[in-house]
C-alpha atoms as a PDB file:
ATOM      1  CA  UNK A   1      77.487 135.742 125.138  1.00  0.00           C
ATOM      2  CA  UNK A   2      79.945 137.232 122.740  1.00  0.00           C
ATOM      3  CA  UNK A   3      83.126 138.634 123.684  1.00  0.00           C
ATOM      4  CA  UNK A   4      85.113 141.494 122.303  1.00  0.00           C
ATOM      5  CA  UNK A   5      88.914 141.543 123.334  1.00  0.00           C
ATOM      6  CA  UNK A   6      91.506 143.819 122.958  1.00  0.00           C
ATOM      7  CA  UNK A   7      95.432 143.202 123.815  1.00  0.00           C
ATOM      8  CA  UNK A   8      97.561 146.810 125.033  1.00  0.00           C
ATOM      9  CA  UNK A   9     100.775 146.518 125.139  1.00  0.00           C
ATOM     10  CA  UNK A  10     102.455 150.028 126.626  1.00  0.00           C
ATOM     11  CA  UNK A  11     105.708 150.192 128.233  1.00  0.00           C
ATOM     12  CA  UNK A  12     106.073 145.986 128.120  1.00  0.00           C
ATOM     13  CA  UNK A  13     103.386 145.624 129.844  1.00  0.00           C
ATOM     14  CA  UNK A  14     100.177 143.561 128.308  1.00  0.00           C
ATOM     15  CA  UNK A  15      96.960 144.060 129.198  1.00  0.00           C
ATOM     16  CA  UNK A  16      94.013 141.590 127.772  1.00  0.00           C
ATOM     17  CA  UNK A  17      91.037 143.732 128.163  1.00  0.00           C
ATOM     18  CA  UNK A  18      87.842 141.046 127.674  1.00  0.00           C
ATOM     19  CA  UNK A  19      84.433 143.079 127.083  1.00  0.00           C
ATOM     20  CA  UNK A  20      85.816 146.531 128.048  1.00  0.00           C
ATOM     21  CA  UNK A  21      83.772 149.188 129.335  1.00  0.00           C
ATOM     22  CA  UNK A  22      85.044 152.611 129.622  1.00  0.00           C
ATOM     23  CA  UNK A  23      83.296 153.579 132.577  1.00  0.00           C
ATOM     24  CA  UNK A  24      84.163 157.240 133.665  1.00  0.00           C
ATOM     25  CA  UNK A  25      86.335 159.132 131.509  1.00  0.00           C
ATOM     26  CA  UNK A  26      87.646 163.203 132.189  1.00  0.00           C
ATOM     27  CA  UNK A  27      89.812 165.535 129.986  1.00  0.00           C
ATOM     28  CA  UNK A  28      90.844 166.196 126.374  1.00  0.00           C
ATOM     29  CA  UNK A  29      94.184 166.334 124.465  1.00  0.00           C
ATOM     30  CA  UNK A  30      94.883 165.868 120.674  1.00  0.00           C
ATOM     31  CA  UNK A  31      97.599 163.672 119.685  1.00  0.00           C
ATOM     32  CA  UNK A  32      99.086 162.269 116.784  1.00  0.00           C
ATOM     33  CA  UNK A  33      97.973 158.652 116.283  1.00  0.00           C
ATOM     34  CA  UNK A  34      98.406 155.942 113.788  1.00  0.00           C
ATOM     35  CA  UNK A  35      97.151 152.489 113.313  1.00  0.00           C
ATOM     36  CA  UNK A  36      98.700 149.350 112.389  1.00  0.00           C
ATOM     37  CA  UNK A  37      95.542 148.426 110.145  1.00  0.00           C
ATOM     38  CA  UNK A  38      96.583 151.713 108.044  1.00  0.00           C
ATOM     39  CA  UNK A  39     100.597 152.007 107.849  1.00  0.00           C
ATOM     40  CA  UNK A  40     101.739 155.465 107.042  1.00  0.00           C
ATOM     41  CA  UNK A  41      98.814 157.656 107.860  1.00  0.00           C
ATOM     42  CA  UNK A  42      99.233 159.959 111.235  1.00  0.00           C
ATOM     43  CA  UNK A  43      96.923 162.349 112.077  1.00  0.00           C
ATOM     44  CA  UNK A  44      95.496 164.353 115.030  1.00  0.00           C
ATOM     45  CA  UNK A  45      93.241 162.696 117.086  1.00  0.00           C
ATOM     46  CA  UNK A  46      90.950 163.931 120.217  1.00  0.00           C
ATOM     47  CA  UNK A  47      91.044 161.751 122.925  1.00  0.00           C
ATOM     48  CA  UNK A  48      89.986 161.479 126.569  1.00  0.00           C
ATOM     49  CA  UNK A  49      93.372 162.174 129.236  1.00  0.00           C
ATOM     50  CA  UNK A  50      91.871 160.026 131.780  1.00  0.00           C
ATOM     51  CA  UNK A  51      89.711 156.449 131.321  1.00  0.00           C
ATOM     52  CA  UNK A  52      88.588 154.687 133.837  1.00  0.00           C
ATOM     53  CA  UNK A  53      87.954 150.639 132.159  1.00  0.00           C
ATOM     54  CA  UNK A  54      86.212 147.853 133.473  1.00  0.00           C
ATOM     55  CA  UNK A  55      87.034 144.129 132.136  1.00  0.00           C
ATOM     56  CA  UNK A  56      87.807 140.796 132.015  1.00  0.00           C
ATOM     57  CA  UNK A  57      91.142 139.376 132.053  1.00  0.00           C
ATOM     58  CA  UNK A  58      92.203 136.293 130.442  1.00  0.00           C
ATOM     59  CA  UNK A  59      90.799 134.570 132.866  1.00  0.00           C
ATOM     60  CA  UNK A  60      87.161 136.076 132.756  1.00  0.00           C
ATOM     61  CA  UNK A  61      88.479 137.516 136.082  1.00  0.00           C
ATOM     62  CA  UNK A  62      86.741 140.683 136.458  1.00  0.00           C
ATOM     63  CA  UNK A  63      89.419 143.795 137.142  1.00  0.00           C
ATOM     64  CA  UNK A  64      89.639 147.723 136.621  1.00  0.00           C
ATOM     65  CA  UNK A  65      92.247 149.756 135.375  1.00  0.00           C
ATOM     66  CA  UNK A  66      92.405 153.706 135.583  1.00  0.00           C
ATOM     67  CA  UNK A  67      95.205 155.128 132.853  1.00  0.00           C
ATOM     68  CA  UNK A  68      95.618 158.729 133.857  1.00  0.00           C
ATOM     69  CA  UNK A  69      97.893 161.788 132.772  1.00  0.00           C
ATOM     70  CA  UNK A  70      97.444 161.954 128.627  1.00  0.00           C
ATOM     71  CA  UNK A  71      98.911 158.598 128.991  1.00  0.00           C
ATOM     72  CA  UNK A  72      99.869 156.334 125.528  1.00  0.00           C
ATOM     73  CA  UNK A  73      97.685 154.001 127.822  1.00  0.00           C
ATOM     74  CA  UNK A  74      94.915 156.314 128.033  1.00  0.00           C
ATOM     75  CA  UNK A  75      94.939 156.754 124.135  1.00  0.00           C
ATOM     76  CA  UNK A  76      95.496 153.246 123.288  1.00  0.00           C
ATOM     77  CA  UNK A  77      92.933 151.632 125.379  1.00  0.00           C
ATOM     78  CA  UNK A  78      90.390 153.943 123.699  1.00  0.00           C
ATOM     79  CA  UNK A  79      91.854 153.189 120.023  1.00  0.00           C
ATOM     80  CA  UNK A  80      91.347 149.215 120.889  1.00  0.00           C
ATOM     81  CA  UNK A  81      88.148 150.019 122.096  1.00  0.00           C
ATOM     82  CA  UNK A  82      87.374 151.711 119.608  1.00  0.00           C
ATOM     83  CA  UNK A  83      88.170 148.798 116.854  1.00  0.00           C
ATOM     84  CA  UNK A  84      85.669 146.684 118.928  1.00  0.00           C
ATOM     85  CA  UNK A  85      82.864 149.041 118.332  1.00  0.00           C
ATOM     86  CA  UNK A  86      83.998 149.333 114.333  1.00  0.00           C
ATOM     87  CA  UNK A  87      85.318 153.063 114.711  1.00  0.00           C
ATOM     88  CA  UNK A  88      88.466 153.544 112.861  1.00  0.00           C
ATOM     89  CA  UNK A  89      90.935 156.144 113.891  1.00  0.00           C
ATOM     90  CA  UNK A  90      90.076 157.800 110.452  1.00  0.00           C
ATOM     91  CA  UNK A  91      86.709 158.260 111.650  1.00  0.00           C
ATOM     92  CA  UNK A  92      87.945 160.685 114.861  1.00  0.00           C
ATOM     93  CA  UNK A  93      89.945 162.791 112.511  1.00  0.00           C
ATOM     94  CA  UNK A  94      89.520 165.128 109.805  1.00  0.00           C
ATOM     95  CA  UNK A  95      86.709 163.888 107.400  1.00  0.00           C
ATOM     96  CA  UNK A  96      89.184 165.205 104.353  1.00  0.00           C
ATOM     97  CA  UNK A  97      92.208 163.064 105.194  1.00  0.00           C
ATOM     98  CA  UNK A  98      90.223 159.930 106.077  1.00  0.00           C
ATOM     99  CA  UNK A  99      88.638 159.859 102.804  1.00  0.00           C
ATOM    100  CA  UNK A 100      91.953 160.549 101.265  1.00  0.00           C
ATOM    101  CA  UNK A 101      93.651 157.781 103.018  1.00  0.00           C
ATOM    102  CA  UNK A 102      90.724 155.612 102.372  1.00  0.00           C
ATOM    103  CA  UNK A 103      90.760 156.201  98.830  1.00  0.00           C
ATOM    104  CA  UNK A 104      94.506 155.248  98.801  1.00  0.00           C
ATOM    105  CA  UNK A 105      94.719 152.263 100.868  1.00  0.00           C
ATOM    106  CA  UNK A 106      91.853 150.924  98.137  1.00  0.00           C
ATOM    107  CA  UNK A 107      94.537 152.135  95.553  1.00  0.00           C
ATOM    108  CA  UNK A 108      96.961 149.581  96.964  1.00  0.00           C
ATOM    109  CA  UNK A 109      94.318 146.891  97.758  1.00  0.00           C
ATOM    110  CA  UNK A 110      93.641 146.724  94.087  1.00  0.00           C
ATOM    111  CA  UNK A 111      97.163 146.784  92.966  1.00  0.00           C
ATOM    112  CA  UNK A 112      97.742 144.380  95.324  1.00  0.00           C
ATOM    113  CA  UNK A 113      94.830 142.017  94.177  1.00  0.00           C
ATOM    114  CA  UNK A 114      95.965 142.434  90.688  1.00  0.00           C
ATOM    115  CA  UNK A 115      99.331 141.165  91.049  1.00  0.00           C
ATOM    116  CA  UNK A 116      97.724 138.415  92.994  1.00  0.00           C
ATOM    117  CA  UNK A 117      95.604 137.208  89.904  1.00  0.00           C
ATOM    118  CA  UNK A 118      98.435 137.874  87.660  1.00  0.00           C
ATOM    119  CA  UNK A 119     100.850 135.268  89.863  1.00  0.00           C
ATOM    120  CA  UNK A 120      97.896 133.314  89.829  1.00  0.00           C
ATOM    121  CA  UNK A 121      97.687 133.516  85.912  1.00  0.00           C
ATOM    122  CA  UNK A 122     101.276 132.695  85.457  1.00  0.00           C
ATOM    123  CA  UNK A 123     101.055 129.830  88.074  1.00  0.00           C
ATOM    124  CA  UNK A 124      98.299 127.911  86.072  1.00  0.00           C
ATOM    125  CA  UNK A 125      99.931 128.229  82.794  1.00  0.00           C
ATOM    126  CA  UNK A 126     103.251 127.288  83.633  1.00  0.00           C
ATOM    127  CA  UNK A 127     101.231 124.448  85.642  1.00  0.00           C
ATOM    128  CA  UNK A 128      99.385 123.746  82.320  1.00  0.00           C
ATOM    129  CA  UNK A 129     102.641 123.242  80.060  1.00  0.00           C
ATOM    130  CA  UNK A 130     104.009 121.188  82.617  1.00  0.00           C
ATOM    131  CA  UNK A 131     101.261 118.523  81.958  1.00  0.00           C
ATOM    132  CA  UNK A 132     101.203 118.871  78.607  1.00  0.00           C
ATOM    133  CA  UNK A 133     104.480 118.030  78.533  1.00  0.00           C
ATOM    134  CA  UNK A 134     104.444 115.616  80.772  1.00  0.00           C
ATOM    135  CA  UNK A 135     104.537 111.810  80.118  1.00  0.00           C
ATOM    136  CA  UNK A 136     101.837 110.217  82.520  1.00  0.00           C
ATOM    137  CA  UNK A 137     102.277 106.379  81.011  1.00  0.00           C
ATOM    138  CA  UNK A 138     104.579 105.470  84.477  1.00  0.00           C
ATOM    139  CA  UNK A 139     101.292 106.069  86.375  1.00  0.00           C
ATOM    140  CA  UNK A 140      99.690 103.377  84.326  1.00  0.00           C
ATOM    141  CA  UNK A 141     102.359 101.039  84.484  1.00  0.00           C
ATOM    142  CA  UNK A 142     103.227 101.038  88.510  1.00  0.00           C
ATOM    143  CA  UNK A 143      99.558 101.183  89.079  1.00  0.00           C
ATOM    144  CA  UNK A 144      99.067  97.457  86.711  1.00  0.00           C
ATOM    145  CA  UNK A 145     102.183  96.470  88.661  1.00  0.00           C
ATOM    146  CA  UNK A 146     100.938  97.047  92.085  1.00  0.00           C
ATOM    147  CA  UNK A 147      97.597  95.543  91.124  1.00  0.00           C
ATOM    148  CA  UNK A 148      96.899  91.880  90.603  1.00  0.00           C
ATOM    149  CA  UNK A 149      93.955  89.808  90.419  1.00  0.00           C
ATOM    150  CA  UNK A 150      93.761  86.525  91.577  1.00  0.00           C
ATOM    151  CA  UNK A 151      91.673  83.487  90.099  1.00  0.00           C
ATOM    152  CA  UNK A 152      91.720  81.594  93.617  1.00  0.00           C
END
């Protein structure tokens, strides 16, 4: 059986939620939301006030919690639930600013990658001058050293 889990963390309190289930769920607000996988972007979000969650615990203990009010519960336990079914929290918002955001955090992905292979590049040629400059001849002469043959 696979298992999806999610870690909330509201108010200093942690909650591991093992194969969540939002069972009943009542209300609407809009919020502003963000998301740690996408730094920077906030946008309005729709979300349920009131979710009603069935679970595991840690301990495969089964347990319910009911976050109620418009809580930052409430809208975080539906975000993290929402990562384990692959929805982003671009995907709840406006269509516009999702591709927008997309199209910039690929942007920075790229930019990133290419200063990757450039430190990369740099690495293996100052690697390569090293051993061409490099005399290697101690290796041969420790190694005859350490190695003897005997006629016994």
């Amino acid at each position: 059986m696979s298992k999806k889990i999610a870690v909330v963390c509201v108010d200093d309190v942690r909650y591991v939620l093992v194969n969540p289930r939002i069972v009943a769920a009542e209300g609407e607000q809009g919020g502003e939301e963000g998301c740690l996988s996408f730094p920077e972007a906030f946008f309005n979000v729709r979300r349920y006030r009131y979710v009603k969650v069935k679970a595991l615990n840690e301990k495969g203990k089964p347990f319910v919690i009911e976050a109620k009010d418009g809580s930052l519960l409430a809208r975080a336990i539906q975000h993290e639930n929402d990562h384990l079914n692959g929805v982003l929290f671009l995907d709840r918002g406006d269509p516009e600013f999702a591709k927008q955001t997309e199209a910039q955090f690929k942007k920075r992905a790229e930019r990133a990658l290419e200063k990757q292979k450039a430190k990369a590049a740099k690495a293996k040629k100052i690697a390569a001058k090293a051993i061409a400059k490099s005399d290697f001849s101690f290796i041969r002469s420790s190694y005859k050293n350490e190695v003897s043959v005997s006629n016994a």
